[in-house]
Protein backbone atom coordinates (compact mmCIF):
# COMPACT_ATOMS: atom_id res chain seq x y z
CA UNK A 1 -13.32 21.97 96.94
CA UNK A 2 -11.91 18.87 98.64
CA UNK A 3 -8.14 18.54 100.39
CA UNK A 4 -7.54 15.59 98.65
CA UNK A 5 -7.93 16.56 95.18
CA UNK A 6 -5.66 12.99 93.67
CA UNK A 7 -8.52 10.62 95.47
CA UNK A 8 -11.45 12.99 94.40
CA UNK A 9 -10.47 12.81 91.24
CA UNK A 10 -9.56 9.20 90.95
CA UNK A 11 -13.25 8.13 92.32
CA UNK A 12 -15.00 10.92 90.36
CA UNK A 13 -13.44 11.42 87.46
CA UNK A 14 -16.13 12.13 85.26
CA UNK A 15 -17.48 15.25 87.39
CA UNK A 16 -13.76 16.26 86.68
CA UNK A 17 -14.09 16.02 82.92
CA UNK A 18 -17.38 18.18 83.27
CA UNK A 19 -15.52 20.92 84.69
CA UNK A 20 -12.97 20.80 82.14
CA UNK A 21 -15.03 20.53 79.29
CA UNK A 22 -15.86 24.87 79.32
CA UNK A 23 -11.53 25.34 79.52
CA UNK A 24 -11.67 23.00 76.37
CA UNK A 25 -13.89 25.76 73.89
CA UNK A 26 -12.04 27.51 72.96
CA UNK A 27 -9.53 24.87 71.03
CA UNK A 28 -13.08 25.12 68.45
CA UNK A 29 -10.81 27.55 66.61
CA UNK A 30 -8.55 24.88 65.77
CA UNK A 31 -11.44 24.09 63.26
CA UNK A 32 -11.03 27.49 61.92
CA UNK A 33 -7.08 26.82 61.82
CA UNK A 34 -8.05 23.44 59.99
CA UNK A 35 -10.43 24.94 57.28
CA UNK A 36 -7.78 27.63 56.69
CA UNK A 37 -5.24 25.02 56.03
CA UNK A 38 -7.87 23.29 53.48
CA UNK A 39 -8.55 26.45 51.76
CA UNK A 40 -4.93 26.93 51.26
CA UNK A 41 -4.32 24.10 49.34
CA UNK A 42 -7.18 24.65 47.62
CA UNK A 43 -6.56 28.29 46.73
CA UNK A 44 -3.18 26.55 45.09
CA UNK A 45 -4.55 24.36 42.74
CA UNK A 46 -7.43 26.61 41.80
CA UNK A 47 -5.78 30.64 41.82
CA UNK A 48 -8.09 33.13 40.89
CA UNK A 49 -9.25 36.27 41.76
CA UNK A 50 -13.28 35.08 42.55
CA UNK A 51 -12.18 32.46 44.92
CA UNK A 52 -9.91 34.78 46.94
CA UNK A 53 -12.49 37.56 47.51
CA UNK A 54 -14.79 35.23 48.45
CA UNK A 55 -12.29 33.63 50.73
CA UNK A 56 -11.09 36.96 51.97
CA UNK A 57 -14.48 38.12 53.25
CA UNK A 58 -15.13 34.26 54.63
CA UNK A 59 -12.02 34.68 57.19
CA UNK A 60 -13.28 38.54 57.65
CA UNK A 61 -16.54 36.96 58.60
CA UNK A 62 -15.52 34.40 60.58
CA UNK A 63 -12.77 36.50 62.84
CA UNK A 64 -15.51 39.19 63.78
CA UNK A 65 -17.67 36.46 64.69
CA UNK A 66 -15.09 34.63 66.91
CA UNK A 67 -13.63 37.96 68.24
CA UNK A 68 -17.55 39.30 69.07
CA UNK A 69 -18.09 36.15 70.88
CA UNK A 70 -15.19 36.36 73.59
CA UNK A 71 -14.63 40.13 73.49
CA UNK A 72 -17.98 41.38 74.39
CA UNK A 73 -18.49 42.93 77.53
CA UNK A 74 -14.62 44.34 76.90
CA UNK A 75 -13.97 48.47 76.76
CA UNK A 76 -12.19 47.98 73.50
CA UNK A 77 -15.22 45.49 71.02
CA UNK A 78 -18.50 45.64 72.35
CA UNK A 79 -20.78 44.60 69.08
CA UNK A 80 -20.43 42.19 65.95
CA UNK A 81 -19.79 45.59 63.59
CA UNK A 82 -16.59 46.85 65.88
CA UNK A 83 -15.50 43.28 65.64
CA UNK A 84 -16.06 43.20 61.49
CA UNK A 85 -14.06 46.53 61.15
CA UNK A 86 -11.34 45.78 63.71
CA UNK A 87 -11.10 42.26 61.38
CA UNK A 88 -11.16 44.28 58.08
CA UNK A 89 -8.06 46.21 59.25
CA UNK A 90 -5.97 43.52 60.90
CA UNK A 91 -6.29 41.47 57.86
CA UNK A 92 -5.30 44.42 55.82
CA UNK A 93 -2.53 44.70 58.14
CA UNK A 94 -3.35 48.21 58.74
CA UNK A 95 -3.95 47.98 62.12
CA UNK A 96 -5.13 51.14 63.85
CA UNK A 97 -4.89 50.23 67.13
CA UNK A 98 -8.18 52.24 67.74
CA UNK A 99 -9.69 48.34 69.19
CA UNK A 100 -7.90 45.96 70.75
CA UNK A 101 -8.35 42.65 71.71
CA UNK A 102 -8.39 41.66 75.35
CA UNK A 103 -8.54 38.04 75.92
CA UNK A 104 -5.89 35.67 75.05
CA UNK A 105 -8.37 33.44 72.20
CA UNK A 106 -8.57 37.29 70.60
CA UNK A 107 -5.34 37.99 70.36
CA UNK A 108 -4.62 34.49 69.31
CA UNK A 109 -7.42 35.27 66.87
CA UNK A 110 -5.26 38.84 65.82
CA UNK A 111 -2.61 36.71 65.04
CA UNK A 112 -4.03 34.18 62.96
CA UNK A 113 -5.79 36.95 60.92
CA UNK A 114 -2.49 38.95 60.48
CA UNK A 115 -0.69 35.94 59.05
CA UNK A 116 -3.84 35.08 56.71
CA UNK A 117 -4.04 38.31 55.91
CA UNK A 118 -0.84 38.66 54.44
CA UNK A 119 -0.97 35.58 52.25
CA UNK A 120 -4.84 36.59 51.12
CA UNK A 121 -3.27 40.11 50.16
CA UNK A 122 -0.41 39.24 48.75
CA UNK A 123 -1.86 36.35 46.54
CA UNK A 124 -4.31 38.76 45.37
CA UNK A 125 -1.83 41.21 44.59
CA UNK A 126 0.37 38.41 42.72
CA UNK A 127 -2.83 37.39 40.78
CA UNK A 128 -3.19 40.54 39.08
CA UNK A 129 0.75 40.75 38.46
CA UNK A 130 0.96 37.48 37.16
CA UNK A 131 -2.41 38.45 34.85
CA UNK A 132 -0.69 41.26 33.55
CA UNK A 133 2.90 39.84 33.34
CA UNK A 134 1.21 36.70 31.37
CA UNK A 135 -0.06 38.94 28.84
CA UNK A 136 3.34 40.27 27.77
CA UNK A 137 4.59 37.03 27.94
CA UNK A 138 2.25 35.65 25.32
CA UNK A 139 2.69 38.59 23.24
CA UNK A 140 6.46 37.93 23.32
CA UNK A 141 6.00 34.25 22.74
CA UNK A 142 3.16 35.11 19.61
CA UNK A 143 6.15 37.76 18.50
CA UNK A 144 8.86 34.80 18.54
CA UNK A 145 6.94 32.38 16.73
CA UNK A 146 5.70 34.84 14.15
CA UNK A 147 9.55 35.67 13.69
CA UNK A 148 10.66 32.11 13.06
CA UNK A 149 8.10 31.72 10.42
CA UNK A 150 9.56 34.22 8.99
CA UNK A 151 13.21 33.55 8.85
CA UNK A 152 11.92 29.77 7.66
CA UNK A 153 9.75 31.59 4.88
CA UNK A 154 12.84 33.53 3.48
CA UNK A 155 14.98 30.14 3.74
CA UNK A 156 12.63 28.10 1.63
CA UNK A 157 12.19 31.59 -0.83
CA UNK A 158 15.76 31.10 -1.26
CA UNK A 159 16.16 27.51 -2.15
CA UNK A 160 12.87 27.92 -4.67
CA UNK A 161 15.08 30.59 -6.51
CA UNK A 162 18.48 29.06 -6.76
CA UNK A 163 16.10 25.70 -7.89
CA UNK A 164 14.83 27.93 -10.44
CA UNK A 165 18.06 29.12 -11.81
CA UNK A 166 19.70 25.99 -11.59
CA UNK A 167 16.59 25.04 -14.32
CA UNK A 168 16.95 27.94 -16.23
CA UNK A 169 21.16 27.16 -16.80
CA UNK A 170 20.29 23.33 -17.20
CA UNK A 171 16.96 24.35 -19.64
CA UNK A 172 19.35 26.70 -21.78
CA UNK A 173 22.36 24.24 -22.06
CA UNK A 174 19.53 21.28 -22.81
CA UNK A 175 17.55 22.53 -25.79
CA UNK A 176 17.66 26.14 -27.20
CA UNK A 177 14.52 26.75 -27.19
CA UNK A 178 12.33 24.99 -25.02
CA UNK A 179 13.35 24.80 -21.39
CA UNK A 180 12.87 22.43 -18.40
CA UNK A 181 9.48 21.80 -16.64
CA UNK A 182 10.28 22.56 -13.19
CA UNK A 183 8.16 21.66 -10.18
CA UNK A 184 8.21 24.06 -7.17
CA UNK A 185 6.73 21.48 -4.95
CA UNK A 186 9.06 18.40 -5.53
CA UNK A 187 11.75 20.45 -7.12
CA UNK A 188 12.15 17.60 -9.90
CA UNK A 189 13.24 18.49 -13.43
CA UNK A 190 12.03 16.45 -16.02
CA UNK A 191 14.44 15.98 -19.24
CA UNK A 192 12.55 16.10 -22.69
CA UNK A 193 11.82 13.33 -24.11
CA UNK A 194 14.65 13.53 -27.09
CA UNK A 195 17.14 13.22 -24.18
CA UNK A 196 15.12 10.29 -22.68
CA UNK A 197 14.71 8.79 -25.98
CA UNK A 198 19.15 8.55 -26.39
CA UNK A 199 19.65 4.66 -26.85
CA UNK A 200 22.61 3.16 -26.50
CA UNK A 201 24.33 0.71 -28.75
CA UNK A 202 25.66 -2.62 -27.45
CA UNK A 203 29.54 -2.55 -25.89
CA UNK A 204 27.98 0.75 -23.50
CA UNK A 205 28.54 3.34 -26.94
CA UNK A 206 25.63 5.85 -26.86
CA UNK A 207 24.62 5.46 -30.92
CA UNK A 208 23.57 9.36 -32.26
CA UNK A 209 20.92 10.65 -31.02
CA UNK A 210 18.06 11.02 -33.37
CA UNK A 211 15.88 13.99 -33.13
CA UNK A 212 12.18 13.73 -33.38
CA UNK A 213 11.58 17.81 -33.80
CA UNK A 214 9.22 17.43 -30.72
CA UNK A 215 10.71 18.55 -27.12
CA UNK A 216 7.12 19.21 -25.63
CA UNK A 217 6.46 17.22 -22.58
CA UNK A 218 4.60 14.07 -22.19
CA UNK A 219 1.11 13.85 -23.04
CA UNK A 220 -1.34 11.02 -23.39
CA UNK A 221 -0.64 11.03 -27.14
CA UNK A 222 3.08 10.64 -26.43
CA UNK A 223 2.50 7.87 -23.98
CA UNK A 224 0.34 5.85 -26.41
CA UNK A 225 2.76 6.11 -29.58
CA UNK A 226 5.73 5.16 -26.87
CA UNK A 227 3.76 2.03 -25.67
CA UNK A 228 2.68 1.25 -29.23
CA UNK A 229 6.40 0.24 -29.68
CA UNK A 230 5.59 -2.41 -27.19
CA UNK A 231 4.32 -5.56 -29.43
CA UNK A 232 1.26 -7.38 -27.18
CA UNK A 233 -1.04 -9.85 -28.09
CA UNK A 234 -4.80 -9.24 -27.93
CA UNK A 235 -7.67 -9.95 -26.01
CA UNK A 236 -11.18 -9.30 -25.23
CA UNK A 237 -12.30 -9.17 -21.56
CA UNK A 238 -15.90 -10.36 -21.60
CA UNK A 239 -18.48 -10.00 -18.71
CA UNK A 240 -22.18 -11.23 -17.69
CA UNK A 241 -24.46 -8.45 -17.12
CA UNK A 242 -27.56 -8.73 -14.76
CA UNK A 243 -29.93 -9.53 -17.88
CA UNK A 244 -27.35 -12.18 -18.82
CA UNK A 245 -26.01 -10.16 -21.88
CA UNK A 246 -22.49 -10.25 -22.83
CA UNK A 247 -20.14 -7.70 -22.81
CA UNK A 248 -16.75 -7.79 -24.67
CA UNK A 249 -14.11 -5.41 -24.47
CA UNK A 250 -10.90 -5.44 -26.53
CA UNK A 251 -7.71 -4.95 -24.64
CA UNK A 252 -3.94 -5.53 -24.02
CA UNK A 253 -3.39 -4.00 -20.76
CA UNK A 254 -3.27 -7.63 -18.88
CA UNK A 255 -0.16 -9.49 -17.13
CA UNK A 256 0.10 -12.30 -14.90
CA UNK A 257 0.37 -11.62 -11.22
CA UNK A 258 0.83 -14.62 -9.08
CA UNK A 259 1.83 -18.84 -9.58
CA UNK A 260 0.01 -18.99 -5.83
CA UNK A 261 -2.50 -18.17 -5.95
CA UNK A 262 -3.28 -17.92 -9.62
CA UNK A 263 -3.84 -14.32 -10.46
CA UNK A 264 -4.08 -12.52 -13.50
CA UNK A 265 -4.96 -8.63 -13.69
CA UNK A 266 -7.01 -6.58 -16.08
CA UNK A 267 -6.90 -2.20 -16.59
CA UNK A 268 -9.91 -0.85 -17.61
CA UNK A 269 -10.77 3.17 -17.87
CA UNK A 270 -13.15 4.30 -16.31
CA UNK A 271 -15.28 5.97 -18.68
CA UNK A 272 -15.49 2.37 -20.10
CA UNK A 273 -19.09 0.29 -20.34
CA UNK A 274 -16.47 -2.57 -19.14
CA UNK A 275 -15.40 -0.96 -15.95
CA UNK A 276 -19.36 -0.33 -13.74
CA UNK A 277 -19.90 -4.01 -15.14
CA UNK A 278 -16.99 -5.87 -13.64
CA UNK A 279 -17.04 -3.63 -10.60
CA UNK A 280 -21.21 -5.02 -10.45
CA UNK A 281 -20.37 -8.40 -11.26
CA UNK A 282 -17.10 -8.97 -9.51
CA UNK A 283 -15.91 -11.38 -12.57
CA UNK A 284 -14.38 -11.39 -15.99
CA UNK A 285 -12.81 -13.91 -18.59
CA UNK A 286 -9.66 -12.77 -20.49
CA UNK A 287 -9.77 -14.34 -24.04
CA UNK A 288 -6.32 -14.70 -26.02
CA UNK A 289 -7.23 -13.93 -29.69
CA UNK A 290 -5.71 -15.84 -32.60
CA UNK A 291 -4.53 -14.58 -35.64
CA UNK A 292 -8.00 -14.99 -37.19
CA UNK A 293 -10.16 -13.18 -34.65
CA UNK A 294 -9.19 -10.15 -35.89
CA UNK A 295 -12.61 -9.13 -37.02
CA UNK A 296 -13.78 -9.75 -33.39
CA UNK A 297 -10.96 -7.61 -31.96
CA UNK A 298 -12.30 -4.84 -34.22
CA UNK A 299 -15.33 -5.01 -32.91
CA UNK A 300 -14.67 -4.90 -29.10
CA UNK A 301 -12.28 -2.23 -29.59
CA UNK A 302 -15.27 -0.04 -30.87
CA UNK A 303 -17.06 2.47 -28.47
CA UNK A 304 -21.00 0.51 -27.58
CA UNK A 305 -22.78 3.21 -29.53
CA UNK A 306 -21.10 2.15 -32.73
CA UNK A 307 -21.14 -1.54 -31.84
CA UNK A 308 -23.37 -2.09 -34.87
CA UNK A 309 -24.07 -5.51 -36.92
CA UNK A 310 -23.32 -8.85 -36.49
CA UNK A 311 -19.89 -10.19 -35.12
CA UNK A 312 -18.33 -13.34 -35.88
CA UNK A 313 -18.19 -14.60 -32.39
CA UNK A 314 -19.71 -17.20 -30.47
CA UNK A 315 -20.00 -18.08 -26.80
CA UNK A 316 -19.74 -20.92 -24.05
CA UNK A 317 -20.12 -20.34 -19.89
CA UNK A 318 -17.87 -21.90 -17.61
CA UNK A 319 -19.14 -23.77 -14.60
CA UNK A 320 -18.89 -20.29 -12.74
CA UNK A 321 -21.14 -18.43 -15.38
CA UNK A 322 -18.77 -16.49 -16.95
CA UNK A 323 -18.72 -16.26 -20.76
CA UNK A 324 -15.57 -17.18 -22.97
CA UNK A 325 -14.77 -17.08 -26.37
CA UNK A 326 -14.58 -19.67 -28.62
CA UNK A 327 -12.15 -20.32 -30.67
CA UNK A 328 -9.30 -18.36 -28.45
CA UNK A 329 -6.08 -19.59 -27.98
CA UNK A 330 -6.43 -19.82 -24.21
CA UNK A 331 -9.27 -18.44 -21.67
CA UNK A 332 -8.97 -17.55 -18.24
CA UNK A 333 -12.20 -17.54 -15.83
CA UNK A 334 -11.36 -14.58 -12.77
CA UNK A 335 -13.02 -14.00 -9.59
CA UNK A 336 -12.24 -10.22 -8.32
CA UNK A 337 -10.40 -10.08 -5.16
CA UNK A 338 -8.99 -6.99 -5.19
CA UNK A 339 -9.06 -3.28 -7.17
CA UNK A 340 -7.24 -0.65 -6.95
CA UNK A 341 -7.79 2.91 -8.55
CA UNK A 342 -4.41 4.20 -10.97
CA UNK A 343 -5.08 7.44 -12.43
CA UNK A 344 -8.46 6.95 -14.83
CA UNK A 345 -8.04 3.65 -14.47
CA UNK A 346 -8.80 0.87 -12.29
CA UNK A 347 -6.65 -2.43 -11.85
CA UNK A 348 -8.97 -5.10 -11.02
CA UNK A 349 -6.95 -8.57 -9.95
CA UNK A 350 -8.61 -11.93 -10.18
CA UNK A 351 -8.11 -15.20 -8.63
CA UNK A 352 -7.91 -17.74 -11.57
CA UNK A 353 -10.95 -20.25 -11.29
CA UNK A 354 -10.74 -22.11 -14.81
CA UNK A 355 -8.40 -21.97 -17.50
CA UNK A 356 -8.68 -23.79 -20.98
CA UNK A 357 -6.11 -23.75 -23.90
CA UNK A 358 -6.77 -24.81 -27.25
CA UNK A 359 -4.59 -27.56 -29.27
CA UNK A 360 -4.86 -26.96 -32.46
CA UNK A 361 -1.85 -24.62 -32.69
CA UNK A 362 -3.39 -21.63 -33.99
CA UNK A 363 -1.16 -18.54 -34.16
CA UNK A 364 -1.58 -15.31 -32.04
CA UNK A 365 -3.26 -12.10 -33.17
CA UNK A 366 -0.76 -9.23 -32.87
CA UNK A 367 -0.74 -5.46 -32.08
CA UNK A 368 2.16 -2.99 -32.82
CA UNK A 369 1.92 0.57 -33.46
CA UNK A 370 -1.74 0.71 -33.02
CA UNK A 371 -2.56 -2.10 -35.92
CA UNK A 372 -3.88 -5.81 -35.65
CA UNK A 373 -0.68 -7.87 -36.87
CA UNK A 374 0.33 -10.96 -37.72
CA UNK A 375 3.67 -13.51 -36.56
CA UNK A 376 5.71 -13.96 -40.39
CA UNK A 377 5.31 -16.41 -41.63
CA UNK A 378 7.55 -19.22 -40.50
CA UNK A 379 7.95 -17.41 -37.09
C-alpha cells in the first residue's frame, strides 16, 4: 500500500479499477430490482392469478438464491433450504425472526422482498375479490337489463291495446257490422272500401254515397274491377325466342318513362310464358293495336295451352331482331336496361331503339271493364 495513494492511482489506474471491481457485485441485484420493475408493469396489463403464482415463487426463488450466496458461512442461513424458508416468510410478511440476515446486501435483500411481498399478496388477494365482486356485478347488470326489457315490454303492451280499442270505437262507428282491419305491426287502419269509394261532386260537395253491399277488404278481384274503370288502349308485347319463334302477349300495363333517354316500361307476371322470355332475351316490342286487331288481342290474351288455330297476324323484324306487328298503330323496339321485382310482377324498362307509327289514321282498340271497345263513332 503506497503513501502516495493520488499519484499511484493517477499512473495506475487500471490496477485501481481491478480492485474495485469485487466492491462493485453486489449492485448485480439492481438487475433483480430492474426485472421486478418489468414484471410489475407487466403484472398490470396482464392480472391474473397464473402469472402471480408463478411470479411469486420466481422472487421466492431468486431471494433464497441471492441471500444463500452472501449469507453462508453466517450463524443465522447456512444452506439454500434455510434461505428458501426464511424467503417464504419474509415475503409473506410473517417474519419469524427465527433467521436473520447478517450482511448489509441481505438485509437490503429483506427489504426488497418485504415490499414485493406485500404487493404480490395483496394483488393476489385483490384478484380473487375482484373475481368474486365481478360476478355480482354482472348478475346485477344481467338483472337491470332484464328489468328494462320489461318495463319497455309492458309500454309497447299498452299502446297495442289502446290501438286496438281505438279500432274497435272507429270499426263500430264505421260500419255496423264489419269492423276495421287493424295491423299490430304498423298500427295502420285501413277504411273499407265504401268509405274510399265517397266521390265528391264539383264546387268541394261530397255527392251521396252509394253503397255497393260489399265492405270486405281488398282483394285481387277488387283491384281488377277498380282498374277496369280505367279505359287503356291495347297492346301485345312480342318477343324472339332462342329458336326464333314469336311470342305475343296481350297487355295494358305499359307507360312511358323517360323523353332522355327514351324509355318505355312493360309489367309482366311472373307465372307468365312472357316474363322467363324477356328476362332470356333482354328485349321486347310493344305493339299499339287498332280498332281492328281485336281478334289478335284475343288471342294473346289467351293462356299458351289454349293458343290454338290460326291468328290473323303477321310479322316484320326491326334492324335489332325484334318482331313487330303489322298493321299497329305505332311500335316500339326496347332494349332492357333495368328490372325490378313488384309483388308477382316484374317491371322491366327499356331503352327505345326504333319506333314506327303508321299514317293511315286508323283508330285505337279499346279496353274498359274487362271488354275490347271501340272510340264512337265520330270521337
Amino acid at each position: 500500500i503506497t503513501p502516495e495513494k493520488l499519484r499511484f492511482l493517477r499512473g495506475h489506474w487500471l490496477e485501481a479499477l481491478t480492485v474495485l471491481v469485487p466492491f462493485l457485485r453486489p449492485l448485480r441485484i439492481l438487475r433483480i430490482v430492474l426485472f421486478g420493475v418489468r414484471a410489475v408493469r407487466a403484472a398490470r396489463r396482464l392480472v391474473n392469478v397464473d402469472f402471480l403464482i408463478v411470479y411469486a415463487i420466481g422472487i421466492v426463488v431468486i431471494a433464497a438464491t441471492v441471500v444463500a450466496g452472501v449469507e453462508r458461512g453466517h450463524d443465522s442461513i447456512n444452506s439454500f433450504t434455510d434461505a428458501l424458508w426464511w424467503s417464504v416468510v419474509t415475503a409473506t410478511t410473517v417474519g419469524y425472526g427465527d433467521m436473520t440476515p447478517i450482511t448489509p446486501v441481505g438485509r437490503g435483500m429483506a427489504v426488497l422482498l418485504m415490499l414485493v411481498g406485500i404487493g404480490l399478496f395483496g394483488g393476489l388477494t385483490a384478484n380473487f375479490a375482484s373475481t368474486i365482486f365481478r360476478t355480482d356485478d354482472n348478475v346485477e347488470a344481467n338483472t337491470e337489463l332484464l328489468l328494462d326489457e320489461m318495463r319497455s315490454l309492458r309500454t309497447e303492451l299498452v299502446e297495442l291495446r289502446q290501438s286496438v280499442d281505438v279500432a274497435r270505437q272507429g270499426a263500430q262507428q264505421a260500419s255496423p257490422t264489419r269492423g276495421f282491419a287493424l295491423s299490430a305491426v304498423t298500427n295502420i287502419i285501413r277504411r273499407p272500401t265504401s268509405v274510399i269509394s265517397n266521390i265528391f261532386r264539383r264546387g268541394g260537395q261530397p255527392a251521396a254515397r252509394q253503397e255497393t253491399g260489399d265492405d270486405s277488404m281488398p282483394d285481387a278481384q277488387t283491384f281488377r274491377q277498380a282498374w277496369g274503370k280505367f279505359a287503356t288502349g291495347v297492346s301485345v308485347i312480342t318477343t324472339v325466342q332462342a329458336d326464333d319463334e314469336i311470342h305475343g302477349m296481350t297487355a295494358n300495363g305499359i307507360t312511358s318513362v323517360s323523353l332522355d333517354p327514351l324509355l318505355a316500361l312493360v309489367c309482366t307476371g311472373h307465372t307468365t310464358a312472357s316474363y322467363p322470355l324477356i328476362k332470356e332475351s333482354g328485349r321486347f316490342a310493344i305493339n299499339i293495336l287498332n280498332e281492328d286487331q281485336r281478334a289478335i288481342a284475343e288471342y294473346y290474351a289467351r293462356p299458351t295451352d289454349q293458343k290454338t288455330g290460326d291468328v290473323p297476324a303477321s310479322f316484320s323484324r326491326t334492324a335489332q331482331g325484334a318482331a313487330t306487328l303489322d298493321g299497329s298503330l305505332a311500335y316500339m323496339d326496347c332494349r332492357v336496361v333495368d328490372e325490378y321485382v313488384a309483388g308477382d310482377h316484374t317491371i322491366f324498362i327499356g331503352e327505345v331503339e326504333e319506333i314506327h307509327i303508321d299514317s293511315d289514321g286508323d283508330r285505337p282498340l279499346l279496353y274498359f271493364e274487362g271488354r275490347f271497345n271501340r272510340l264512337p263513332s265520330g270521337a
